[in-house]
C-alpha atoms as a PDB file:
ATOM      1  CA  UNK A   1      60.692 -35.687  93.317  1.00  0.00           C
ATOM      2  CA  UNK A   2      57.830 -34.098  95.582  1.00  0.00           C
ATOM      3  CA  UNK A   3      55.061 -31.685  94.346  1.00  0.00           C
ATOM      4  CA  UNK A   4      54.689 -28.376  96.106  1.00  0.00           C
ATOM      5  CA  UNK A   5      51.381 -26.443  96.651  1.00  0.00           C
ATOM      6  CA  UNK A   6      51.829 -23.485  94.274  1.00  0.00           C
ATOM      7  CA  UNK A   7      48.903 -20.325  93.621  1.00  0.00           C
ATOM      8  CA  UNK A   8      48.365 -19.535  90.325  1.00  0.00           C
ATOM      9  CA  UNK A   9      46.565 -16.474  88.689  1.00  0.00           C
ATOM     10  CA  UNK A  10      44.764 -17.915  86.047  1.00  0.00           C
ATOM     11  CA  UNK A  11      42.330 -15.971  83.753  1.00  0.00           C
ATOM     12  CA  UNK A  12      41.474 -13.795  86.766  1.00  0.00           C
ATOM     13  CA  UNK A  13      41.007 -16.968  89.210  1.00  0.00           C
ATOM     14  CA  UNK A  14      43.074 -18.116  92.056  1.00  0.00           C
ATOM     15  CA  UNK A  15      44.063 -21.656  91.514  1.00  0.00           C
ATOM     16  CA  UNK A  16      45.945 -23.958  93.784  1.00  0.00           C
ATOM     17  CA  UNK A  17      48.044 -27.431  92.722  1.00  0.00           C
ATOM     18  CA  UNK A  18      50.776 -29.407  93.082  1.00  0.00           C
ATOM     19  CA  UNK A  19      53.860 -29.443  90.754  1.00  0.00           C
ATOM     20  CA  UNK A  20      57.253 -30.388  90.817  1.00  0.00           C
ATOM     21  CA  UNK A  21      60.093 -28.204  91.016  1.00  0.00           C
ATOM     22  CA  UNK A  22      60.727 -29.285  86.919  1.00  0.00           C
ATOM     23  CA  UNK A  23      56.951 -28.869  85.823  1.00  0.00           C
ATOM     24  CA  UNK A  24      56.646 -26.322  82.765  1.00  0.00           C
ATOM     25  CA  UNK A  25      53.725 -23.655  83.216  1.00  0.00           C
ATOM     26  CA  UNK A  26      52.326 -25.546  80.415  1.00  0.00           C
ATOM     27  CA  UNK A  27      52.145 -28.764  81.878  1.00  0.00           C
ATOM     28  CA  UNK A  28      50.585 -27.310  84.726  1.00  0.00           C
ATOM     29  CA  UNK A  29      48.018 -25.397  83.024  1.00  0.00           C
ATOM     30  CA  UNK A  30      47.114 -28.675  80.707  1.00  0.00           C
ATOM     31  CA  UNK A  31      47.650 -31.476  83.285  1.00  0.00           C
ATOM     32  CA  UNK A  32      46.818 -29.586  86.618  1.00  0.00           C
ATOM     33  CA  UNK A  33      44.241 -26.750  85.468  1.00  0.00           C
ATOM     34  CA  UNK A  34      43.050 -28.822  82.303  1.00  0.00           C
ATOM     35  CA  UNK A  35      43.473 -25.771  79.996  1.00  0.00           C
ATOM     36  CA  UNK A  36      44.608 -27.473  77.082  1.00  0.00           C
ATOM     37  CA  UNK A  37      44.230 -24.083  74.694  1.00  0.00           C
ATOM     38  CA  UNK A  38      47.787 -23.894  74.905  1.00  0.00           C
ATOM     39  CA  UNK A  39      49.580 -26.649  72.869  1.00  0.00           C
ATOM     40  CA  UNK A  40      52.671 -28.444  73.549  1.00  0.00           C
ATOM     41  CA  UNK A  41      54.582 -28.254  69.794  1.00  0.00           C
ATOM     42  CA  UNK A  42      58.406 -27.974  69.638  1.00  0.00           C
ATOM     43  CA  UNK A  43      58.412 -27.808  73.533  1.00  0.00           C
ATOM     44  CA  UNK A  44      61.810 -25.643  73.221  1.00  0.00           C
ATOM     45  CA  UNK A  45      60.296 -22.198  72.847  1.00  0.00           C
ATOM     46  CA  UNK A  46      60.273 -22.191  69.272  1.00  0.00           C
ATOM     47  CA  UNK A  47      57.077 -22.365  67.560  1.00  0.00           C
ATOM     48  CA  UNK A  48      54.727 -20.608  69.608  1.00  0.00           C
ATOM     49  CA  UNK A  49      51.708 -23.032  69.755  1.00  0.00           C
ATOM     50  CA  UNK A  50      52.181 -22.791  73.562  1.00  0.00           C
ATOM     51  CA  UNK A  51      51.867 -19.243  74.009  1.00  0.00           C
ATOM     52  CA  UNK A  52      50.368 -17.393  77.093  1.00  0.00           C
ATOM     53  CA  UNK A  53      50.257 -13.788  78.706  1.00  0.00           C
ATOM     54  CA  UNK A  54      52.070 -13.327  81.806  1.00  0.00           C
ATOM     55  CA  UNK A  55      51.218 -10.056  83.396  1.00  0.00           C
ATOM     56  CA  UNK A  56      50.832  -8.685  80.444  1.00  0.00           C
ATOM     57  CA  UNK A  57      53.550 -10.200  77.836  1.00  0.00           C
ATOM     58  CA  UNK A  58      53.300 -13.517  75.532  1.00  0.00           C
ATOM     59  CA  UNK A  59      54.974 -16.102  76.394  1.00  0.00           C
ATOM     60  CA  UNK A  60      56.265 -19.679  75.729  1.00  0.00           C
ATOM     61  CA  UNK A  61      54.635 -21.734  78.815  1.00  0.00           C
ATOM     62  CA  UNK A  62      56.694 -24.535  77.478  1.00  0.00           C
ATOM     63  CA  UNK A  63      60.084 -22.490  78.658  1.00  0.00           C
ATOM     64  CA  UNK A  64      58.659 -20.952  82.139  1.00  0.00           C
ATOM     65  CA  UNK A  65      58.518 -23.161  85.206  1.00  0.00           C
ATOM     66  CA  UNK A  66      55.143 -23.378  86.325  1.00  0.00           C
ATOM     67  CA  UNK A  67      56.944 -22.616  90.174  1.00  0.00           C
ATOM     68  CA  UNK A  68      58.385 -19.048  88.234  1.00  0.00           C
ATOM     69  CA  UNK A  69      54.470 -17.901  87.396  1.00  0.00           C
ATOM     70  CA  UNK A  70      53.324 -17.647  91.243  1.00  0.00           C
ATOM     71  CA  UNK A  71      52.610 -13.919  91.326  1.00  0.00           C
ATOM     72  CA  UNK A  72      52.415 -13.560  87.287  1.00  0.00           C
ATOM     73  CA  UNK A  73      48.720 -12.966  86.094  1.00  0.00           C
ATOM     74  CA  UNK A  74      48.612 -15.638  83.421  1.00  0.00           C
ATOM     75  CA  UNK A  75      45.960 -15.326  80.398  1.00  0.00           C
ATOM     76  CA  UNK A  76      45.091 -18.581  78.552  1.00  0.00           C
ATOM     77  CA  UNK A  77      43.313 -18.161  75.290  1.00  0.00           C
ATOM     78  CA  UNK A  78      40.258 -19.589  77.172  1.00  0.00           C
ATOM     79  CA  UNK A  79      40.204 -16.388  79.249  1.00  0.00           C
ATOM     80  CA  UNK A  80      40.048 -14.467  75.871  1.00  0.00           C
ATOM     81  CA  UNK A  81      36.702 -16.284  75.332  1.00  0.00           C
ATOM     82  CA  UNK A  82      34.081 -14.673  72.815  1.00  0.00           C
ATOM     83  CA  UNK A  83      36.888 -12.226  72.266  1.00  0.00           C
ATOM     84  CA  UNK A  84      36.425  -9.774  68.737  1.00  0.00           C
ATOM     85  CA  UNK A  85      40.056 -10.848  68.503  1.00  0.00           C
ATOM     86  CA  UNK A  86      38.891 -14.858  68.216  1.00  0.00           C
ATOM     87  CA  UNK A  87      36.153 -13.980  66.147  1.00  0.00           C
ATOM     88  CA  UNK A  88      38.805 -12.064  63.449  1.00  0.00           C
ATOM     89  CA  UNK A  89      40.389 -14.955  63.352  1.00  0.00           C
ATOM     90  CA  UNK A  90      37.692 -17.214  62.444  1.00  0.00           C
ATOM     91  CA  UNK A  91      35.784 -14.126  60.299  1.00  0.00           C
ATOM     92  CA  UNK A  92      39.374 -14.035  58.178  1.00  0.00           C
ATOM     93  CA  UNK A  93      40.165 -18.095  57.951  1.00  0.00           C
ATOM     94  CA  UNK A  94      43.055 -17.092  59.869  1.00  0.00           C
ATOM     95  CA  UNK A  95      43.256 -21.043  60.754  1.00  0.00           C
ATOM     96  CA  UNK A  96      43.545 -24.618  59.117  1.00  0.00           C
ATOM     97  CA  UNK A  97      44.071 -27.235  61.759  1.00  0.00           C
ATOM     98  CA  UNK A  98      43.861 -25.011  64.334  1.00  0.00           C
ATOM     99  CA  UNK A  99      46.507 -26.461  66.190  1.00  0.00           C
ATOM    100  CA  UNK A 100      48.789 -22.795  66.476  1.00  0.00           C
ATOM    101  CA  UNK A 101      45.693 -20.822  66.498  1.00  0.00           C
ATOM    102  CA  UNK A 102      46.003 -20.263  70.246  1.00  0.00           C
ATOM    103  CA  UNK A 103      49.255 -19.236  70.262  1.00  0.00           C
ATOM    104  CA  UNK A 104      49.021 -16.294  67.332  1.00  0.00           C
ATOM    105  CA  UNK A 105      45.907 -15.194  69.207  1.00  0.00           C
ATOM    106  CA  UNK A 106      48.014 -14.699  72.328  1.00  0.00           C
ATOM    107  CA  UNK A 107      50.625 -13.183  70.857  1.00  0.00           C
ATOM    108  CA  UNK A 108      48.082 -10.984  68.568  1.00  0.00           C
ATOM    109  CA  UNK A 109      46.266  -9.842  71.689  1.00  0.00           C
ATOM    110  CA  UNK A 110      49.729  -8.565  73.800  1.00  0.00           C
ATOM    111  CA  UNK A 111      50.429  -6.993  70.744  1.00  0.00           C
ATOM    112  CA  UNK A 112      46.945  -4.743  70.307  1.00  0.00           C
ATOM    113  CA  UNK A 113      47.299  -3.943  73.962  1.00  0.00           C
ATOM    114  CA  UNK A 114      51.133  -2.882  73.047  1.00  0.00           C
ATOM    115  CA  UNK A 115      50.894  -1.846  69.994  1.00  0.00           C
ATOM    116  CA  UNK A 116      47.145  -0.615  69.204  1.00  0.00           C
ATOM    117  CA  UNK A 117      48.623   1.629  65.671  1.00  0.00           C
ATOM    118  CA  UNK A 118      50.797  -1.354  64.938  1.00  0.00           C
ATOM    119  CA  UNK A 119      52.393  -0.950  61.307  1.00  0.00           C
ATOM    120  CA  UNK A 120      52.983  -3.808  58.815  1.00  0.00           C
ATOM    121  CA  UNK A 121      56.687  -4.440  59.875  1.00  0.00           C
ATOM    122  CA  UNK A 122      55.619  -4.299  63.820  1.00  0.00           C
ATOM    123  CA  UNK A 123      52.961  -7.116  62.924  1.00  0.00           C
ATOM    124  CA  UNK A 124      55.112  -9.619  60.880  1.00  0.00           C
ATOM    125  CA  UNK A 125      58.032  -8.810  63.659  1.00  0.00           C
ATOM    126  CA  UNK A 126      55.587 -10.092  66.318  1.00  0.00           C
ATOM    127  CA  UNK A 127      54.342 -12.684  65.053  1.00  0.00           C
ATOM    128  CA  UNK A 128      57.493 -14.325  63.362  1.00  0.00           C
ATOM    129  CA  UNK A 129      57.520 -16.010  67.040  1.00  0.00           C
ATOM    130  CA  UNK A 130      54.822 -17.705  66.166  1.00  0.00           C
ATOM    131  CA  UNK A 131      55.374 -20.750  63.566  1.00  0.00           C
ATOM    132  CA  UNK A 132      51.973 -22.146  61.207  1.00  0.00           C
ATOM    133  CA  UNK A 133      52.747 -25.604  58.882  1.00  0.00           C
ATOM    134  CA  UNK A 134      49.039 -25.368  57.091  1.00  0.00           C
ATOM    135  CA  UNK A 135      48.319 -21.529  56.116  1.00  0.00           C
ATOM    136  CA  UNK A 136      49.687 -18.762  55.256  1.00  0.00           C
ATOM    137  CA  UNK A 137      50.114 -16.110  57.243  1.00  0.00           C
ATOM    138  CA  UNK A 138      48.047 -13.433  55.073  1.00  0.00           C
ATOM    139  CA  UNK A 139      44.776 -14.246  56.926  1.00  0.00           C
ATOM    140  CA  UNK A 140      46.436 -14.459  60.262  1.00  0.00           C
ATOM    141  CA  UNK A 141      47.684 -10.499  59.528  1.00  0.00           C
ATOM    142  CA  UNK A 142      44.262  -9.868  57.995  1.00  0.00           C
ATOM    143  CA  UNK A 143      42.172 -11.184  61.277  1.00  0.00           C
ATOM    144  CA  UNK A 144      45.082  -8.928  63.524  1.00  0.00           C
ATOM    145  CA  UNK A 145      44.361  -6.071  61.277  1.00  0.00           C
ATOM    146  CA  UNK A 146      40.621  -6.161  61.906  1.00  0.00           C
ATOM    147  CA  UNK A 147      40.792  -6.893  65.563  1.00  0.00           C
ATOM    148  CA  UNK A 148      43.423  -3.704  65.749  1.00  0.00           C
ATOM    149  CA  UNK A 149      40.782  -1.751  64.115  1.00  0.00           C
ATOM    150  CA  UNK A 150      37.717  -2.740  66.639  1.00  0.00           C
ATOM    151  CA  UNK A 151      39.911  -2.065  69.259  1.00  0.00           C
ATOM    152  CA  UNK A 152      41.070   1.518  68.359  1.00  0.00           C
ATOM    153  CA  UNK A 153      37.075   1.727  67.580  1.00  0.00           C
ATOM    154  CA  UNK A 154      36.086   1.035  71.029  1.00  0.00           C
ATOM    155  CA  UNK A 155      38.953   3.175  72.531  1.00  0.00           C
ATOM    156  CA  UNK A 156      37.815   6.164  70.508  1.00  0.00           C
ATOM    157  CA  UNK A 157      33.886   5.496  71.704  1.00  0.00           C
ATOM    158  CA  UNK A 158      35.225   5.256  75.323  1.00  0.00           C
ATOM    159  CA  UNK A 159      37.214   8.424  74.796  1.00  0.00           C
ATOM    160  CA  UNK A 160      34.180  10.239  73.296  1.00  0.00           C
ATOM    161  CA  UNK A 161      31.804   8.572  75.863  1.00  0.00           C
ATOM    162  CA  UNK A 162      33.653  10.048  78.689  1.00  0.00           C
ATOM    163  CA  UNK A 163      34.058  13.582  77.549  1.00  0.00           C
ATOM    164  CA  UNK A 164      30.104  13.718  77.159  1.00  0.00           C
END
């Protein structure tokens, strides 16, 4: 099978490779673009460890053809570097191996941005896509929680901040 020249949006950079027709997103991203924050798991869309944001919405890289992301603007969690969002996590133990960690935080930060006032159901509902073998699942709602607060803390300084 021949490889195509494809342009990805990747954490706000214009990237250019070769895949197949067949090539997942996250074979692309880990193989081609050597962003290996996203882990290949179940690699049938079911436990989450391979989760991105596509224009705005997580997603399972392991189910989208890298070919169907050309025009998407794909976050990895190395573009949410230094993020209060990563540091919750780590703040909280929200983590044991590590190994899924990528994926909540994905999934955790589409759902701040959706979500900001997020209630208890609308958190365990989102992340129930998400699957962890080692922890439980208190400190990953704990380190969500937190980052949820900072962010409706910096919305309400920018709010105040611009009616000075």
């Amino acid at each position: 099978m021949r490889a195509a020249e494809i342009r990805l949006e990747v954490n706000g950079e214009v990237r250019s490779i070769y895949v197949r027709s067949s090539d997942t997103l996250l074979h692309a991203l880990r193989d081609k673009l050597g962003l290996t924050g996203a882990k290949p798991g179940c690699l049938n869309g079911d436990c989450g460890t391979c989760t991105i944001d596509a224009d705005g919405m997580p997603m399972k890289s392991c189910l989208m053809l890298a070919v169907e992301a050309q025009g998407l603007k794909i976050t990895t969690v190395e573009g949410l570097a230094y993020s209060s969002l990563q540091a919750e996590f780590v703040d909280k133990f929200a983590f044991q191996c590590g190994y899924c960690t990528p994926g909540f935080i994905m999934n955790a930060n589409a759902l701040i941005r959706k979500h900001p006032d997020a209630d208890d159901a609308t958190i365990t509902e989102w992340l129930e896509s998400n699957i962890c073998r080692c922890t439980g699942y208190k400190e990953i709602e704990d380190a969500v929680k937190s980052a949820m607060a900072i962010a409706r803390s910096r919305l309400a300084d920018q709010k105040g901040d611009s009616q000075a």
